[in-house]
Protein backbone atom coordinates (compact mmCIF):
# COMPACT_ATOMS: atom_id res chain seq x y z
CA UNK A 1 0.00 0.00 0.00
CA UNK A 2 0.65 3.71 -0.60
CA UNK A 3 0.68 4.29 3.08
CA UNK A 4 3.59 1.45 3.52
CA UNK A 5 5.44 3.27 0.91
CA UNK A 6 9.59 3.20 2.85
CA UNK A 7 10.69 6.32 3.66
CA UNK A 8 13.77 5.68 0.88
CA UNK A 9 11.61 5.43 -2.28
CA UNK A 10 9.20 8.78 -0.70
CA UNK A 11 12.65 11.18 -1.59
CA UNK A 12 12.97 9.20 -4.99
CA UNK A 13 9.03 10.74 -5.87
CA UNK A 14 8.10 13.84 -7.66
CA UNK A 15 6.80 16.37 -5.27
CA UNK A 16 3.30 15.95 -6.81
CA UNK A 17 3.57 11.90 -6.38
CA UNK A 18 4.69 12.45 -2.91
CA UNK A 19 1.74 14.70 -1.92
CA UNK A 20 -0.82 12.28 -3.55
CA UNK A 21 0.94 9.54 -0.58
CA UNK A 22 1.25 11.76 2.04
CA UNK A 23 -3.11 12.77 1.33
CA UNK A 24 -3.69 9.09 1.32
CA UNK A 25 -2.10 8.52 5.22
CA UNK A 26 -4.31 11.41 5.86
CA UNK A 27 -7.74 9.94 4.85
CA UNK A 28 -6.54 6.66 6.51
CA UNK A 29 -5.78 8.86 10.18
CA UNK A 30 -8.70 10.39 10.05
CA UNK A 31 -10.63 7.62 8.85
CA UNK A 32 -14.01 6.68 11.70
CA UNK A 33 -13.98 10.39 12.55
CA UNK A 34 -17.15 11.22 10.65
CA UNK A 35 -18.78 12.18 13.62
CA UNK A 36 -16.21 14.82 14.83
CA UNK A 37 -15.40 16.02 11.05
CA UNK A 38 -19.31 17.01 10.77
CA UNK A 39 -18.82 19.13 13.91
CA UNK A 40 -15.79 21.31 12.46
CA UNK A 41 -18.07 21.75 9.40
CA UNK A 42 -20.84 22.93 11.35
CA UNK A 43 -18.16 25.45 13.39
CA UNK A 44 -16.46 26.70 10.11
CA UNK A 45 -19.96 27.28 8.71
CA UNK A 46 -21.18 29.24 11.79
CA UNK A 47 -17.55 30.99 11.84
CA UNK A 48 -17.78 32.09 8.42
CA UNK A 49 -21.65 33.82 8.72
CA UNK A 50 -20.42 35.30 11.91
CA UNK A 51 -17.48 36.50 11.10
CA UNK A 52 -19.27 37.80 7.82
CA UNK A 53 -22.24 39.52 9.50
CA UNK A 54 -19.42 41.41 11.51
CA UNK A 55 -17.43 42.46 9.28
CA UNK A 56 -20.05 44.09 7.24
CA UNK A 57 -21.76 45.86 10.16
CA UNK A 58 -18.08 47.04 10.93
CA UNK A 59 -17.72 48.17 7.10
CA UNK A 60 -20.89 50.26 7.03
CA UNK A 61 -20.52 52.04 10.29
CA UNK A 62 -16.87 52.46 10.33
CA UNK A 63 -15.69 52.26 6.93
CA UNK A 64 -12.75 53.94 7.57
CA UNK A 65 -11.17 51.80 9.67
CA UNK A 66 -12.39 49.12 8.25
CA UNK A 67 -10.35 50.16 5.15
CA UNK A 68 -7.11 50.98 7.12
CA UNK A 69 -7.06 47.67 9.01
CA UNK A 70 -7.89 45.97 5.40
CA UNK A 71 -5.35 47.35 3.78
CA UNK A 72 -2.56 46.75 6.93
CA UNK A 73 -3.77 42.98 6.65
CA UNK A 74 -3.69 42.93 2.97
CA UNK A 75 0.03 43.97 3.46
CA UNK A 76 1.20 41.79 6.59
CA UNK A 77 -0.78 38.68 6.13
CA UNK A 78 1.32 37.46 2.42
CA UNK A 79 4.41 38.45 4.24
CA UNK A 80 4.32 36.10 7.27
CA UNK A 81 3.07 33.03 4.83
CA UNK A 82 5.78 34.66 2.57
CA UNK A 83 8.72 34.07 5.04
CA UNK A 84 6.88 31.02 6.37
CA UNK A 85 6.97 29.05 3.10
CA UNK A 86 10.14 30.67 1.91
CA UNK A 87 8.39 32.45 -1.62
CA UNK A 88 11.85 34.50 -1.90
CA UNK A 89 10.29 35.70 -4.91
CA UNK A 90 7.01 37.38 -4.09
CA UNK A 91 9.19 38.79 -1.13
CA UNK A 92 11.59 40.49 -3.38
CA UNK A 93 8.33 41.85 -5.44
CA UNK A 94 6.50 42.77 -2.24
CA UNK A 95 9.29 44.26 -0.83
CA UNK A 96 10.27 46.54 -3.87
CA UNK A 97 6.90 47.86 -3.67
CA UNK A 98 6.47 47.96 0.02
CA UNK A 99 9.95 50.83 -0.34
CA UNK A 100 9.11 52.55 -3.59
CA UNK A 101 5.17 53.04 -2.01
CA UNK A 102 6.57 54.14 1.38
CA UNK A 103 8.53 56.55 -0.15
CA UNK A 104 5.82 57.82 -2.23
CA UNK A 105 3.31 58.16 0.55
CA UNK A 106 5.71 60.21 2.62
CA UNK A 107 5.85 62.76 -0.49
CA UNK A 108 2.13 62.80 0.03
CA UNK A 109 1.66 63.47 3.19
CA UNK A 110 4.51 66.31 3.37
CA UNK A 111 2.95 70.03 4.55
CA UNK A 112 3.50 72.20 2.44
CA UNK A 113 2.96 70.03 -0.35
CA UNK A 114 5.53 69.75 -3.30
CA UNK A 115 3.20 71.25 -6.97
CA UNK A 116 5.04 68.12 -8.10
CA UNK A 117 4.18 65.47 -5.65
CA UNK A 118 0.62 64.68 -6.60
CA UNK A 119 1.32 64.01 -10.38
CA UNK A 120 4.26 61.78 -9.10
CA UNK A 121 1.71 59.79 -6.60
CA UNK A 122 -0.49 59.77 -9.82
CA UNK A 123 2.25 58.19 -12.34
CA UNK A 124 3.68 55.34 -9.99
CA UNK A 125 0.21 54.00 -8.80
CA UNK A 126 -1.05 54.37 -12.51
CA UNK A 127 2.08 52.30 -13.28
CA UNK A 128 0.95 49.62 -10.76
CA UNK A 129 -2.47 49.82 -12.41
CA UNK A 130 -1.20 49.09 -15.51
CA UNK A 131 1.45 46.68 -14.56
CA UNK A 132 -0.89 44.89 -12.11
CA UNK A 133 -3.80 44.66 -14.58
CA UNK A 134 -1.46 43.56 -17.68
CA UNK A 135 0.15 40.34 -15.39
CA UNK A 136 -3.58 39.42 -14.24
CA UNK A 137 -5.04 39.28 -17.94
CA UNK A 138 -2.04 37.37 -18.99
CA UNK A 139 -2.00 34.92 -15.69
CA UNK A 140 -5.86 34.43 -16.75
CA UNK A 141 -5.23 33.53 -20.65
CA UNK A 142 -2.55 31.17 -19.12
CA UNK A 143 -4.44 29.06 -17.12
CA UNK A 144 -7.50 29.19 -20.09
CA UNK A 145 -4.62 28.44 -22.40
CA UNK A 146 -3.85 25.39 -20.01
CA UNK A 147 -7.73 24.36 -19.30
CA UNK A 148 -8.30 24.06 -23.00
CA UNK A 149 -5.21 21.92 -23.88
CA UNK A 150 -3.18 24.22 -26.02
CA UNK A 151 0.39 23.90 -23.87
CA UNK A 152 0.54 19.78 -25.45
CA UNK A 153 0.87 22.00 -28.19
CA UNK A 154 4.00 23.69 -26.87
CA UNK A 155 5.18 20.24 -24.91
CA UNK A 156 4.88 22.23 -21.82
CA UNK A 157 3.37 20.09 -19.10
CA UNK A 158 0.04 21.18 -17.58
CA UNK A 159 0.42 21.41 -14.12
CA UNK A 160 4.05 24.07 -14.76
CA UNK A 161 1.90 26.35 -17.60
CA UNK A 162 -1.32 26.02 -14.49
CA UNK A 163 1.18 26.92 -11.97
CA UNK A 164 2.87 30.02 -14.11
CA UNK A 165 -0.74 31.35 -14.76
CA UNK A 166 -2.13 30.96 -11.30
CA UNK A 167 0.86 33.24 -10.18
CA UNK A 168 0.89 35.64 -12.19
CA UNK A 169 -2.93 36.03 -11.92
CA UNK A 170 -2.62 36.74 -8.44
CA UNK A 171 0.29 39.09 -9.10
CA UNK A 172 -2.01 40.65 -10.68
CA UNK A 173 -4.51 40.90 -8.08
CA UNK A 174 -2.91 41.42 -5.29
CA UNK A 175 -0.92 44.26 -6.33
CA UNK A 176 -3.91 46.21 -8.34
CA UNK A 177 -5.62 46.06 -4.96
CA UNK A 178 -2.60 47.32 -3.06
CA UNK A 179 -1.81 50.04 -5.65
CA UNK A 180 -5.62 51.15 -5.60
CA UNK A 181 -5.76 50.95 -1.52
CA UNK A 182 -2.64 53.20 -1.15
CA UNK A 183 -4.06 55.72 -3.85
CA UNK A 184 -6.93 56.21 -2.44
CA UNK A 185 -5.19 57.18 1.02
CA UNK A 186 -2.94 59.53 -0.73
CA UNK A 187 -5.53 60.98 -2.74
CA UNK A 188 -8.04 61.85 0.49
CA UNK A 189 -4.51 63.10 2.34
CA UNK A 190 -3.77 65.35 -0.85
CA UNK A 191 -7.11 66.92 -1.08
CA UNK A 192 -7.16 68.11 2.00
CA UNK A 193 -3.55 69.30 2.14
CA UNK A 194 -4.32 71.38 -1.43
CA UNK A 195 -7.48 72.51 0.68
CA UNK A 196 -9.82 73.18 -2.21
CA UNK A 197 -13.17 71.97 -0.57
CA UNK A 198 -13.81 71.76 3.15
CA UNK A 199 -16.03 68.95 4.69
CA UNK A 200 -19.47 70.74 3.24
CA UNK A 201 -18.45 70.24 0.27
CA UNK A 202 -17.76 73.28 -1.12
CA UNK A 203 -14.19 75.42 -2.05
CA UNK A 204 -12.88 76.56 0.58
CA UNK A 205 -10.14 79.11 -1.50
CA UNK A 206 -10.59 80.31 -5.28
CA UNK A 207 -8.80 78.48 -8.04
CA UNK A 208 -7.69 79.91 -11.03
CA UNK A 209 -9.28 79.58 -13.93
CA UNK A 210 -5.42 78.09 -15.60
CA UNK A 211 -4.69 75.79 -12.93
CA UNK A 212 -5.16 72.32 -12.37
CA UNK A 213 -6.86 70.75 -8.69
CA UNK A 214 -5.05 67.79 -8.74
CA UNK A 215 -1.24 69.17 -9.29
CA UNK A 216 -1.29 72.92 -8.80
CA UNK A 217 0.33 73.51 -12.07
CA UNK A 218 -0.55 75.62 -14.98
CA UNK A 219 -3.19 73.80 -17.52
CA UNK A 220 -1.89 75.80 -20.68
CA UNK A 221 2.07 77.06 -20.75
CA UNK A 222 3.62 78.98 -23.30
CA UNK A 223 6.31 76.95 -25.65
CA UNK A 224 9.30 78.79 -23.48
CA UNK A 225 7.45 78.52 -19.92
CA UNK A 226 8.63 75.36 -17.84
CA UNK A 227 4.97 73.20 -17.05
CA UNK A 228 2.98 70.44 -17.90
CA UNK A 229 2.08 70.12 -21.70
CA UNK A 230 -0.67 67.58 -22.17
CA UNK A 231 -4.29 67.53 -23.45
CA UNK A 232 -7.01 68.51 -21.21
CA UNK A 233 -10.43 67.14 -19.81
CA UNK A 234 -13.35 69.18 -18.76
CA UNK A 235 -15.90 67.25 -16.03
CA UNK A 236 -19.80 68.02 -16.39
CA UNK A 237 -18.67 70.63 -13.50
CA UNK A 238 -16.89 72.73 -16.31
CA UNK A 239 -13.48 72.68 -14.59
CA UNK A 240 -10.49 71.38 -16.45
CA UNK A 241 -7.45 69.26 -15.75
CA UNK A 242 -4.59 67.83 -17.58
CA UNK A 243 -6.32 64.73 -19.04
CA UNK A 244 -3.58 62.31 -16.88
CA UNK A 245 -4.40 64.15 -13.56
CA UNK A 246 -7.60 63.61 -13.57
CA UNK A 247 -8.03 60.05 -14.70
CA UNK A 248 -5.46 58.98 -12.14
CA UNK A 249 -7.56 61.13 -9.35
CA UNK A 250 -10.97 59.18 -10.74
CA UNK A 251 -9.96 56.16 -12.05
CA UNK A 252 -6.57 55.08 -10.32
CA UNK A 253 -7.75 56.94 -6.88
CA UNK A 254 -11.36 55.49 -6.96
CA UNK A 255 -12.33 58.97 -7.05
CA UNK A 256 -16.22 59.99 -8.34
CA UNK A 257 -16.08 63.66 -7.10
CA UNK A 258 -14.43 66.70 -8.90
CA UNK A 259 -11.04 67.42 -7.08
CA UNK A 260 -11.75 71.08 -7.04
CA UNK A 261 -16.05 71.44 -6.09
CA UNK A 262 -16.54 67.42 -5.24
CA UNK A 263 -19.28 67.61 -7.54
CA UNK A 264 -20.34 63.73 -8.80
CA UNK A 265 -18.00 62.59 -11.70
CA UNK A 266 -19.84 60.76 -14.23
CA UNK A 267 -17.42 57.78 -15.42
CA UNK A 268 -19.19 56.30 -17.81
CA UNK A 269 -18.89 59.42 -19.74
CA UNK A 270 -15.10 59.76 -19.12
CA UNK A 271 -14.89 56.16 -20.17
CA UNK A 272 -15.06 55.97 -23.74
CA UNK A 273 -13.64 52.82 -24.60
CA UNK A 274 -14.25 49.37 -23.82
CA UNK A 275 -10.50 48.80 -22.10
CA UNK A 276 -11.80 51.73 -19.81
CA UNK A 277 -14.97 50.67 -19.36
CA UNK A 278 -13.75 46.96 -17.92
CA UNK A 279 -11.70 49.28 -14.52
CA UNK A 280 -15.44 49.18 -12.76
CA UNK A 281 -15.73 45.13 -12.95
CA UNK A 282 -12.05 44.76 -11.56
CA UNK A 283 -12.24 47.38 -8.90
CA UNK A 284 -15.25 44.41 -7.54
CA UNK A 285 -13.31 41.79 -8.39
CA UNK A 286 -10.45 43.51 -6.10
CA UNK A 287 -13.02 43.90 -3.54
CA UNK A 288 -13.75 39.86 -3.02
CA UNK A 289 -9.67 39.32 -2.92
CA UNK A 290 -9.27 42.20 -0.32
CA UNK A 291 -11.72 39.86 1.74
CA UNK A 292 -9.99 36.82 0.25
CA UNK A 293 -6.35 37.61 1.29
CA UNK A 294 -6.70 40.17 4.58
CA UNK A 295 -9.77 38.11 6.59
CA UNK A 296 -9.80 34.80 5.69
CA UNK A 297 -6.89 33.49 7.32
CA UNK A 298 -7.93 35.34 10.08
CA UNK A 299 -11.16 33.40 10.07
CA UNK A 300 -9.15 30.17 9.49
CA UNK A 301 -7.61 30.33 12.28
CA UNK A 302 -10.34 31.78 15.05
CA UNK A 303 -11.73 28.40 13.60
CA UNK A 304 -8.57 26.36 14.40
CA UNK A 305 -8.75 27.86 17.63
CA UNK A 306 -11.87 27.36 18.22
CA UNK A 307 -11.83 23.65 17.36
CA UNK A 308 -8.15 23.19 19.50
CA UNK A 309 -10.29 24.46 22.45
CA UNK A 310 -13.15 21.68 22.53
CA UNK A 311 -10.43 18.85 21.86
CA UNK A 312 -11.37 18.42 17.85
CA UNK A 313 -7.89 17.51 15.81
């Protein structure tokens, strides 16, 4: 039997053969447990409502931190199982991000603010975006490219071109949620550092008619005036902003108000295209992995806990 196997001709096993033997020993240990298996289903079930009733009410009362202690999971939580499992590559990822990010958000938060900072908060996370949303799309056509049979094609075995695309899809993922998460916090810091609208809702100090909300720079400049030459976009509020500012402040920053009278932005309108139109689906798909990543280990193991406390193994 599998479960006799020596311990000799285990090493001489593929890592895939060897975890096919070591699942069998574990259906034969826990074998004539049905009775105590049922009753860690029945806690995981009433874990998981629980722990999801709470963690809405939490959300709609205090979204806020419910967003900040999201987002500090959705950082620490890959790291431990990083260094825990020894993924020396995600590490190197995460932690090129983690400095780059840190760095950024400290530009962000500086008083006075730099007229340069928030089109350079604007560039990198739109960079993530980009980068983040590019590696997804081609983790997903991997593991399609896999599911229908195509890598026989290529003599590349399934479960390496499975294992490549799972990856890099939640690459993807993980890091388009970070970058939007950390966006979002500089953008709401920024606002009210520039200081255009006050809680009401309203300006708080004029704006000129040639500057821009979102980097405090000139709109139009002469050919021999140092500024920002780009194309410009005018929201249904009639202000204007260079066309990158504001799509990083609505699009990368999750923001739907005007940076300058928080009027409602209408996206659809500023989303012409179908490429654009597809951000909207993948901001709730980065919603269920934010859940996904930051609270269910957490529930895991208040369910482990649980279960080591009435003497179920």
């Amino acid at each position: 039997m599998a479960a006799l196997q020596p311990q000799g001709d285990l090493l001489k096993m593929s890592h895939r053969e060897n975890w096919k033997i070591q699942h069998e020993r574990l259906h034969v240990k826990h074998r004539g447990h049905e009775a105590m298996h049922a009753e860690m289903v029945l806690i995981l079930i009433a874990t998981l409502v629980v722990a999801q009733i709470v963690l809405v009410q939490w959300k709609q009362r205090h979204c806020r931190s419910y967003n900040l202690v999201t987002l500090l999971q959705m950082w620490v939580v890959p790291l431990y199982f990083t260094i825990k499992l020894y993924w020396w590559r995600f590490l190197s990822t995460w932690g090129m991000f983690s400095v780059i990010t840190s760095y950024v958000i400290f530009r962000a938060t500086r008083k006075p603010l730099s007229c340069r900072t928030p089109r350079m908060v604007y560039k990198w996370f739109l960079l993530i975006y980009k980068l983040s949303y590019a590696v997804g799309v081609v983790g997903y056509l991997a593991i399609m490219f896999t599911m229908f049979g195509f890598n026989v094609f290529f003599r590349i075995k399934a479960e390496d071109s499975m294992d490549v695309g799972v990856i890099m899809l939640f690459y993807g993922l993980y890091y388009g949620v970070m970058g939007r998460d950390f966006a979002e916090i500089c953008s709401d810091y920024m606002a009210s550092t520039i200081g255009y609208y006050n809680m009401g809702g309203m300006p708080s100090r004029s704006l000129c008619d040639d500057i821009c909300a979102v980097c405090g720079q000139k709109i139009f400049v002469d050919v021999d005036e140092e500024g920002i030459i780009e194309d410009t976009y005018q929201l249904s509020c009639n202000h204007v902003f260079h066309e990158f500012c504001i799509r990083g402040w609505c699009i990368v920053g999750k923001k739907q108000t005007c940076p300058y009278c928080n009027e409602k932005v209408d996206l659809k309108r500023m989303m012409k295209n179908p490429w654009e139109r597809t951000h909207v689906l993948y901001g709730q798909l980065l919603d269920w992995l934010r859940y996904l990543v930051a609270w269910q280990p957490i529930i895991i193991g208040i369910v482990h806990g649980i279960n080591f406390s009435l003497g179920l193994e």
